[in-house]
Protein backbone atom coordinates (compact mmCIF):
# COMPACT_ATOMS: atom_id res chain seq x y z
CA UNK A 1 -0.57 -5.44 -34.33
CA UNK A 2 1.23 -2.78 -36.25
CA UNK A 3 -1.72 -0.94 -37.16
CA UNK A 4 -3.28 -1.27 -33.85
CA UNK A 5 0.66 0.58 -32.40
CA UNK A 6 0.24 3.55 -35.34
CA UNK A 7 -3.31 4.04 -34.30
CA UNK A 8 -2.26 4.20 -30.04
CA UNK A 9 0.64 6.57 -31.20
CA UNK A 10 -1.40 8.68 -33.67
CA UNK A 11 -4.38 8.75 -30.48
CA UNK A 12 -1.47 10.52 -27.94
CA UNK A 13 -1.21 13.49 -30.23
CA UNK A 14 -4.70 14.22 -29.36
CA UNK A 15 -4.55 12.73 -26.00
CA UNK A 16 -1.38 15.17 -25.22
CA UNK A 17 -2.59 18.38 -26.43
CA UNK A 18 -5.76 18.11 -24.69
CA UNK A 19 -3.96 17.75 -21.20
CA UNK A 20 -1.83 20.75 -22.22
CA UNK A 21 -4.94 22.93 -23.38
CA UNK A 22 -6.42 22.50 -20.16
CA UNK A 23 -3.89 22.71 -17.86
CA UNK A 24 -1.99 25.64 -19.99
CA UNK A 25 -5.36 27.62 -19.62
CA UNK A 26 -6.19 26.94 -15.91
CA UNK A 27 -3.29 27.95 -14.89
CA UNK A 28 -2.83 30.85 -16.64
CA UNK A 29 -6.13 32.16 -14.74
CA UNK A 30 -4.08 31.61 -11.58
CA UNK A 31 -3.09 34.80 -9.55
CA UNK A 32 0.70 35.21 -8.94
CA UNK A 33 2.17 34.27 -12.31
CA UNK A 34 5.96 34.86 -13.10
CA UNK A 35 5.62 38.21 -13.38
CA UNK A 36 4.41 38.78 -10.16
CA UNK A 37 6.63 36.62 -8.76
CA UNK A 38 10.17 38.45 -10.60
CA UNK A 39 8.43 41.81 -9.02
CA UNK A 40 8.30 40.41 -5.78
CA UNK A 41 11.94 39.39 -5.82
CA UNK A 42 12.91 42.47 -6.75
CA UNK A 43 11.38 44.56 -4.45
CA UNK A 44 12.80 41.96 -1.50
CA UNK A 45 16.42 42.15 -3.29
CA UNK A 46 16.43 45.59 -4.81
CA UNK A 47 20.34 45.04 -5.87
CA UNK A 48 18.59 42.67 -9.22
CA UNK A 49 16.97 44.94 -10.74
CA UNK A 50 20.41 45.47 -12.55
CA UNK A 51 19.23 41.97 -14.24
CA UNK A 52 16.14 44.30 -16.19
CA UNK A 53 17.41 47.66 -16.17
CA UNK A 54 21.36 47.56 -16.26
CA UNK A 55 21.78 50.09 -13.27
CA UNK A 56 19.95 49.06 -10.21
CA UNK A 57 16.51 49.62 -9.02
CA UNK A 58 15.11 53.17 -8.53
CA UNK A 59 13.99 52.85 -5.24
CA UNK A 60 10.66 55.39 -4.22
CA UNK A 61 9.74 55.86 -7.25
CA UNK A 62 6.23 56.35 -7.90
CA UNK A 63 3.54 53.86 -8.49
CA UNK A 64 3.35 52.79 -11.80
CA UNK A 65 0.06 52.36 -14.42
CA UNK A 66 -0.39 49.08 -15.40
CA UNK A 67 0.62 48.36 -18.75
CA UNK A 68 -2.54 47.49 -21.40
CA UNK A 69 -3.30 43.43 -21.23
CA UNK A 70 -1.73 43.38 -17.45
CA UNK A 71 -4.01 42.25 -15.01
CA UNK A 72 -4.65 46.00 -12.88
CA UNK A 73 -5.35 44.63 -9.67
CA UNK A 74 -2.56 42.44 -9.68
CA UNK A 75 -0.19 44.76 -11.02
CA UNK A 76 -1.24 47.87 -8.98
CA UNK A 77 -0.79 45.33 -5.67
CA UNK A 78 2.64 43.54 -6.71
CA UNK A 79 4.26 46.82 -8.92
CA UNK A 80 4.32 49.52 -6.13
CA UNK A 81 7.55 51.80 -6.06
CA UNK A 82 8.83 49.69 -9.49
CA UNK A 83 9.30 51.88 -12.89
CA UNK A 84 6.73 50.91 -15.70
CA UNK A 85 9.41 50.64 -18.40
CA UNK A 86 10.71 47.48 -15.78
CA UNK A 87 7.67 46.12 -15.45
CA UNK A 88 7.12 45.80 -19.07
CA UNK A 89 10.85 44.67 -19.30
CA UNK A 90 9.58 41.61 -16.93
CA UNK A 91 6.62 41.23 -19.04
CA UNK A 92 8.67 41.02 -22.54
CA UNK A 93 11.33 38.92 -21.07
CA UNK A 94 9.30 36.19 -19.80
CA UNK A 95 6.49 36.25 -23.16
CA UNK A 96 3.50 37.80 -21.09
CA UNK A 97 3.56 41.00 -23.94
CA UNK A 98 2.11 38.25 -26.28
CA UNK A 99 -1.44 37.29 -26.56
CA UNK A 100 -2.27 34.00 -24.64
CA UNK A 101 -3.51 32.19 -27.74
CA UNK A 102 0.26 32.83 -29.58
CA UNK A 103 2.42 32.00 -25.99
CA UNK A 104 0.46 28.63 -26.24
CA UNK A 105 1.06 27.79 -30.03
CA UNK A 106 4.84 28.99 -29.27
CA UNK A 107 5.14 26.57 -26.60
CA UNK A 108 3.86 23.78 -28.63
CA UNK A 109 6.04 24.00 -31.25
CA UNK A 110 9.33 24.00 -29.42
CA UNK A 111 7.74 20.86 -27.66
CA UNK A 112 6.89 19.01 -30.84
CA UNK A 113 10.53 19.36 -31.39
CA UNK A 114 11.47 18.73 -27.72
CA UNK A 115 12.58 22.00 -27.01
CA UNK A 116 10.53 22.29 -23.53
CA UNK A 117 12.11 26.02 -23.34
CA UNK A 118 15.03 27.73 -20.32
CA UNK A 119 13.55 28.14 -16.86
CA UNK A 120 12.29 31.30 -15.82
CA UNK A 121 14.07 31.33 -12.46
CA UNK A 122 16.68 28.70 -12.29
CA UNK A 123 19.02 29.67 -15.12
CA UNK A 124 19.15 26.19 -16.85
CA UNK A 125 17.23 24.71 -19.84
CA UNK A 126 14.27 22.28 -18.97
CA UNK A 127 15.38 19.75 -20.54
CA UNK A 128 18.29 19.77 -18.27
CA UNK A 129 16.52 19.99 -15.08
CA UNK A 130 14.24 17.11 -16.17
CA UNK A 131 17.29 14.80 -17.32
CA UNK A 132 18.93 15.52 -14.54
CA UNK A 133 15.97 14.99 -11.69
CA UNK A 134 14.48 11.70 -13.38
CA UNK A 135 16.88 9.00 -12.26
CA UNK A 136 15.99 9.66 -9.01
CA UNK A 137 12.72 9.39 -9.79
CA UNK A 138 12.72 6.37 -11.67
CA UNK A 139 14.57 4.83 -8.88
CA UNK A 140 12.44 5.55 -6.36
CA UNK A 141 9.83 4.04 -9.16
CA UNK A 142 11.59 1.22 -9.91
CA UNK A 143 12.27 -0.22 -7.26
CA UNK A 144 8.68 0.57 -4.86
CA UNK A 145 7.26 -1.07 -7.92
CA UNK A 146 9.40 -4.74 -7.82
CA UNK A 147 9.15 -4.74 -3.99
CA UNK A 148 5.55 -4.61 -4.28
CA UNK A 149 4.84 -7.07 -7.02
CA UNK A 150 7.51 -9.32 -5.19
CA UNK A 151 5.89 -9.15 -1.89
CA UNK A 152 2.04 -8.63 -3.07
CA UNK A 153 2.01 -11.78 -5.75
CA UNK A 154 3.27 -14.68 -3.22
CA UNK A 155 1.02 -12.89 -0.54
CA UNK A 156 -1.89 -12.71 -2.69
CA UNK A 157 -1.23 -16.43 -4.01
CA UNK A 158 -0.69 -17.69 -0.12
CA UNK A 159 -3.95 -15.98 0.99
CA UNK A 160 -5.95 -17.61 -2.16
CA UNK A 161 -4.99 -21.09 -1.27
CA UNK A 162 -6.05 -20.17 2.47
CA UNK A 163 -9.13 -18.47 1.31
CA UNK A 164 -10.65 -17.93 4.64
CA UNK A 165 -8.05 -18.81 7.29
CA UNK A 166 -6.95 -17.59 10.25
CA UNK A 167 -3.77 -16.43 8.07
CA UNK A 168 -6.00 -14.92 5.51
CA UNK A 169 -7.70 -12.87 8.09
CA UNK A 170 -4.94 -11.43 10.00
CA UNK A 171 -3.24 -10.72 6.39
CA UNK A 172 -6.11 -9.19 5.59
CA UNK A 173 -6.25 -6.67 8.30
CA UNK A 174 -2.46 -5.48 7.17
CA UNK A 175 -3.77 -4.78 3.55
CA UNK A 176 -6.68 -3.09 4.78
CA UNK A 177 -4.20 -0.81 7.02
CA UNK A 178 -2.30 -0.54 4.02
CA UNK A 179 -4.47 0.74 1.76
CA UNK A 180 -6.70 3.04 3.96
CA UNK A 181 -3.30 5.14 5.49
CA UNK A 182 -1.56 7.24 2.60
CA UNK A 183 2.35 6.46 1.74
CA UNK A 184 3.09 9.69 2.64
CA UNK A 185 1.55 9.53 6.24
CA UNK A 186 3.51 6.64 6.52
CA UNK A 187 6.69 8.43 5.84
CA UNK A 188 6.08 11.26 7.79
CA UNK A 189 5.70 8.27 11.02
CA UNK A 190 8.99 6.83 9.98
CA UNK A 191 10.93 10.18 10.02
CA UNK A 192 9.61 10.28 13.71
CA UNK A 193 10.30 7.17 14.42
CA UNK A 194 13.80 6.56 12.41
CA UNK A 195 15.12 9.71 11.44
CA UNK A 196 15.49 11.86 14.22
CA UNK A 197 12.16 13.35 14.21
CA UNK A 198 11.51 12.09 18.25
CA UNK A 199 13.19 8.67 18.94
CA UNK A 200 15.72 7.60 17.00
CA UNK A 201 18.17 8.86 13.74
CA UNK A 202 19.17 5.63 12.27
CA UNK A 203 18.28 6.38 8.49
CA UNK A 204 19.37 9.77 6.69
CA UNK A 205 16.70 12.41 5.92
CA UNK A 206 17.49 14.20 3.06
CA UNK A 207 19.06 13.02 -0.60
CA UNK A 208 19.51 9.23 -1.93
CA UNK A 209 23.70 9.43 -1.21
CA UNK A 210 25.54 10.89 1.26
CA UNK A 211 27.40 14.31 0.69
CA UNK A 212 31.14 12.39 0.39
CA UNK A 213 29.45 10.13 -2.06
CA UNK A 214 32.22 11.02 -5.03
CA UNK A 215 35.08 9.57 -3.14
CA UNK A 216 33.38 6.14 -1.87
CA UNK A 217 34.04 3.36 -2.89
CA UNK A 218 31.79 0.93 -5.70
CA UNK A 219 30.77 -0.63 -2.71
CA UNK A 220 30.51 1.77 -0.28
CA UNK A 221 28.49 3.95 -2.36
CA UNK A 222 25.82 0.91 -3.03
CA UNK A 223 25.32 0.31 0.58
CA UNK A 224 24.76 3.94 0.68
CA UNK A 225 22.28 4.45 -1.62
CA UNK A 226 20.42 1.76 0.30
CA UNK A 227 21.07 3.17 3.51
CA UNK A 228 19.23 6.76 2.24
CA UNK A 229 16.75 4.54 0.06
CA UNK A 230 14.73 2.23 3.12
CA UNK A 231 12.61 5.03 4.49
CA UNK A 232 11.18 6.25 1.68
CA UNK A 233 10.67 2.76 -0.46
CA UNK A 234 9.49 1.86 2.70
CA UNK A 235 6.90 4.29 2.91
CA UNK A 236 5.83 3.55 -0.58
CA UNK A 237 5.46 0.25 -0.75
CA UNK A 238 3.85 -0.02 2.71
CA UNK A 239 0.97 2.39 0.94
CA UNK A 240 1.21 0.57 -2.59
CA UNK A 241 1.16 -2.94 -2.21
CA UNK A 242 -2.77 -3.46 -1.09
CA UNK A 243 -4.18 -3.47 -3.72
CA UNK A 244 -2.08 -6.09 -5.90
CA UNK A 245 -2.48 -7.94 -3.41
CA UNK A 246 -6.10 -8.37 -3.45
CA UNK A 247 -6.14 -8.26 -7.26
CA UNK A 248 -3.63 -11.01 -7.28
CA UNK A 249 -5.62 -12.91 -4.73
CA UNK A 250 -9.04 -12.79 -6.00
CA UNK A 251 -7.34 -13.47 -9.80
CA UNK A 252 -6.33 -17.07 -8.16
CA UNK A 253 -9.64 -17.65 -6.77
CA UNK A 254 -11.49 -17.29 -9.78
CA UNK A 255 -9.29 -19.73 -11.66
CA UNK A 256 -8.99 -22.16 -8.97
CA UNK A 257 -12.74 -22.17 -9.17
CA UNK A 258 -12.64 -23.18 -12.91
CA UNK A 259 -13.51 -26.35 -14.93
CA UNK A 260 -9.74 -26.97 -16.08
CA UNK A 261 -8.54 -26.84 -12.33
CA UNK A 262 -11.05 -29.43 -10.92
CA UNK A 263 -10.29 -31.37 -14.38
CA UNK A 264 -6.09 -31.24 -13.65
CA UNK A 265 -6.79 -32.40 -10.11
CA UNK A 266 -8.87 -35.41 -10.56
CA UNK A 267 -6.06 -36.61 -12.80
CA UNK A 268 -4.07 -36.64 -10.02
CA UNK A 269 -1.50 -33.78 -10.49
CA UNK A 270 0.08 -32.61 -6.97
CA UNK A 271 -1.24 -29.07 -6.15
CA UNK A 272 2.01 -27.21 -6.87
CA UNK A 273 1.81 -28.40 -10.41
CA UNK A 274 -1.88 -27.34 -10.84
CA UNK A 275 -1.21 -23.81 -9.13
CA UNK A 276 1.60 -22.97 -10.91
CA UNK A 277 1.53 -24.86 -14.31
CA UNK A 278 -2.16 -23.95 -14.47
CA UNK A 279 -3.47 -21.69 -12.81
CA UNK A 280 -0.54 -19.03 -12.39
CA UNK A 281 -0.22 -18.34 -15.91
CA UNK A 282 -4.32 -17.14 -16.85
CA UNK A 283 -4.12 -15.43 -13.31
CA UNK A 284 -0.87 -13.74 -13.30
CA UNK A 285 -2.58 -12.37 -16.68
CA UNK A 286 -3.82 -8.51 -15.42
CA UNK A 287 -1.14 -8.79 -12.66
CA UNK A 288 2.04 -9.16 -14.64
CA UNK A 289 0.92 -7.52 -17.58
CA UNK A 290 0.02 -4.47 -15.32
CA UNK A 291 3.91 -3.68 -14.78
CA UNK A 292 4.30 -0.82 -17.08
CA UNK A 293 0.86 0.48 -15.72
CA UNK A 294 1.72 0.48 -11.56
CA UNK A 295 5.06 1.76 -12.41
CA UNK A 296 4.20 4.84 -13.96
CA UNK A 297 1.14 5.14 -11.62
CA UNK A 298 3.99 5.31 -9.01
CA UNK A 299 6.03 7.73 -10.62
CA UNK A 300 3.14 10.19 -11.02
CA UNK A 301 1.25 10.03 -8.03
CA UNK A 302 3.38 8.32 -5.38
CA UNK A 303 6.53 9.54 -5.55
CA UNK A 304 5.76 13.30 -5.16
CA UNK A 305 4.96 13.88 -1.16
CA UNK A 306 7.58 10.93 -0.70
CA UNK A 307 9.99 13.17 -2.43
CA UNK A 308 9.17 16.42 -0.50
CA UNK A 309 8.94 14.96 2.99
CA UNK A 310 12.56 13.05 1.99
CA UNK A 311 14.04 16.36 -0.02
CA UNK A 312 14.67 13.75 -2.44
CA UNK A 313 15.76 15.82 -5.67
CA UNK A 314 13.68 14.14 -8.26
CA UNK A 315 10.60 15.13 -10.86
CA UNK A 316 8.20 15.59 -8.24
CA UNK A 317 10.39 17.84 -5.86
CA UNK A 318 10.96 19.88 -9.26
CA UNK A 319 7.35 20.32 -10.30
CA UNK A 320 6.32 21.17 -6.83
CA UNK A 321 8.49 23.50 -5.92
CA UNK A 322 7.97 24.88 -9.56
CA UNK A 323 4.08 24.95 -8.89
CA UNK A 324 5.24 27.18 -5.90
CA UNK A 325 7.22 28.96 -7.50
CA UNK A 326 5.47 30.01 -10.58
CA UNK A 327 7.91 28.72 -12.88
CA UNK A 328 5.71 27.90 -15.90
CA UNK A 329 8.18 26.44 -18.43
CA UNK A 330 9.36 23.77 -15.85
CA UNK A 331 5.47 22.99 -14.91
CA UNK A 332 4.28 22.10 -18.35
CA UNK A 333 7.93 20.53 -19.35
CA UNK A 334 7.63 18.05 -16.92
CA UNK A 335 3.81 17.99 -17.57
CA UNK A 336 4.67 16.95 -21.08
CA UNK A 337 7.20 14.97 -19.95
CA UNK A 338 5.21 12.70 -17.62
CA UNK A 339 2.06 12.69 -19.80
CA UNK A 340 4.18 11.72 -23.09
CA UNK A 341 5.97 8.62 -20.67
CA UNK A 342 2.44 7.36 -19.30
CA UNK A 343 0.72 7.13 -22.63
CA UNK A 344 3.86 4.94 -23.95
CA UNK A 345 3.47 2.91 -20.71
CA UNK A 346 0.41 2.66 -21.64
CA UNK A 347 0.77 0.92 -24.90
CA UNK A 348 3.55 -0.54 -23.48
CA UNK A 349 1.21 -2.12 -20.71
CA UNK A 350 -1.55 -3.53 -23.66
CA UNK A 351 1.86 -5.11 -25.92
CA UNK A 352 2.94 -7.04 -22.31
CA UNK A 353 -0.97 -8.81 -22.85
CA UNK A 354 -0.32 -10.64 -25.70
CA UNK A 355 2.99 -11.55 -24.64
CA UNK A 356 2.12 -12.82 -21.17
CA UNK A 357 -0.91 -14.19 -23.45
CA UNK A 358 -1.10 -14.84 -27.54
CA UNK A 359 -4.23 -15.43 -27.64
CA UNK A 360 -5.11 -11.38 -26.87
CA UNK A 361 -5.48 -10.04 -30.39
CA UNK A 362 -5.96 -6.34 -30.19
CA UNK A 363 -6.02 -5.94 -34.15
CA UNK A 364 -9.04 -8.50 -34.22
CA UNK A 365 -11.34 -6.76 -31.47
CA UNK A 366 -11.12 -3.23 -33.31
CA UNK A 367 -8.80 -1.85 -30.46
């Protein structure tokens, strides 16, 4: 098992620097890049040009040349009525007078070191931002994920022993709702419905605690946190639990189907026994051991239109509004961030196997 670990760790140094190559040279053929972006402030707030020059903006002067290795047609479009000498001041300051081959090797070595760089607009290291945004992501994570396993796995158990039932059809026609309406269109009904959007404003809109949160009490501030945290867990686990809840489901009806079942049964166990001293254990296999796996499938995917339609101030807030904003060191720092965290899931996910099972040997099949 130790061998089979070093090889999974060794594989995400690979694994990770493909995911930056690509996305590190997509985006970088993007138009309206940081530099375009800083002019663009500047000519809206002409008093920060003080930030690149020391004395203020020079406001009508002429057009300047673009400088050699700028893209022209951007630069002729986005640089009109700014000096040259600032423009190349922007340039230098945010690394875009290097080569793109030498910004990327740069950027990799501060992040083999976990230095994921300063923020070109927001004043504040990376590192910071991320730190500071990811408990609210992991909450919202956290918990979506253990509401869904906790509702899914006794629904998916119920509707295997009904297989076929009047309860197993109308149950059925929930998880198909579920799972063919996103999470987030399912938030966006519940602000309507809950938050003030037409009928009625029960639940908060924006944040996970209220703005008086620092002088609550221990328990006032818990029942506040839960009180800002229904809509959007709601939202997420209404569009996330489908799917375990078929897998768990048909998992139970291919065990109950098996030789060992009938053979527990005709000795004349009661069926509680043979469900859940038998059969729960081989078919709670892929379900339980799939933890690690749903939870960061939540935090990369689901959580990031729940957190922009909430103004929830977590990792996916930050990366969009990044994305947006051009703001390339916090895009691929929380790119590495998120891509390091689900390939340790990952192997995370495959240890959980031979603990929910010994008898999965990874070392033995080659894995």
């Amino acid at each position: 098992m130790r061998a089979y670990i070093l090889r999974r760790l060794l594989f995400m140094i690979p694994t990770l620097l493909g995911i930056m190559v690509i996305n590190f040279f997509v985006i970088q053929a993007a138009p309206g890049g940081p530099v375009e972006q800083a002019i663009s402030q500047l000519q809206g707030r002409g008093d920060v040009t003080s930030r690149f020059t020391g004395s203020g903006g020079e406001a009508g002067a002429p057009t300047p040349q673009a400088t050699p290795g700028t893209d022209q047609s951007n630069m002729s479009r986005g640089g009109r009525g700014l000096p040259p000498e600032l423009i190349e001041r922007i340039r230098k300051q945010y690394g875009f007078d290097k080569p793109i081959g030498e910004r990327f090797l740069q950027m990799m070595r501060g992040y083999l070191m976990f230095d994921l760089g300063e923020s070109f607009f927001r004043n504040a290291r990376v590192t910071d931002l991320i730190l500071s945004k990811m408990p609210v992501s992991i909450s919202l994570g956290l918990w979506t994920t253990l509401l869904v396993y906790l509702i899914s796995i006794p629904l998916g158990i119920a509707k295997a022993v009904r297989d076929g039932s009047r309860f197993d059809v109308a149950s059925s026609s929930i998880v198909i709702i579920g799972n063919a309406i996103p999470g987030f269109l399912f938030a966006l009904l519940l602000v309507v419905l809950f938050a003030g959007g037409s009928f009625w404003k029960i639940f908060p809109l924006r944040g996970i605690v209220s703005d008086d949160w620092r002088t609550l009490s221990w328990g006032a501030l818990i029942a506040d946190y839960a009180w800002h945290m229904v809509l959007p867990i709601t939202a997420m686990v209404i569009g996330g639990f489908a799917t375990l809840t078929m897998l768990t489901k048909n998992s139970f009806l291919e065990e109950i189907g098996k030789q060992y079942v009938l053979t527990a049964r005709a000795k004349g166990l009661v069926e509680w026994r043979v469900l859940y001293g038998h059969v729960f254990r081989n078919a709670m296999l892929i379900v339980i051991a799939g933890f690690p796996a749903a939870f960061i499938g939540v935090l990369f995917s689901g959580s990031l239109l729940i957190e922009v339609i909430f103004s929830l101030d977590g990792m996916g807030l930050l990366g969009f509004e990044a994305a947006l904003g051009r703001d390339y060191p916090v895009m691929f720092g929380t790119l590495w961030t998120l891509g390091l965290l689900g390939l340790l899931v990952g192997l995370i996910g495959d240890l959980m196997y031979t603990l929910v099972d010994p008898r999965i040997d990874f070392e033995a099949r080659g894995g």
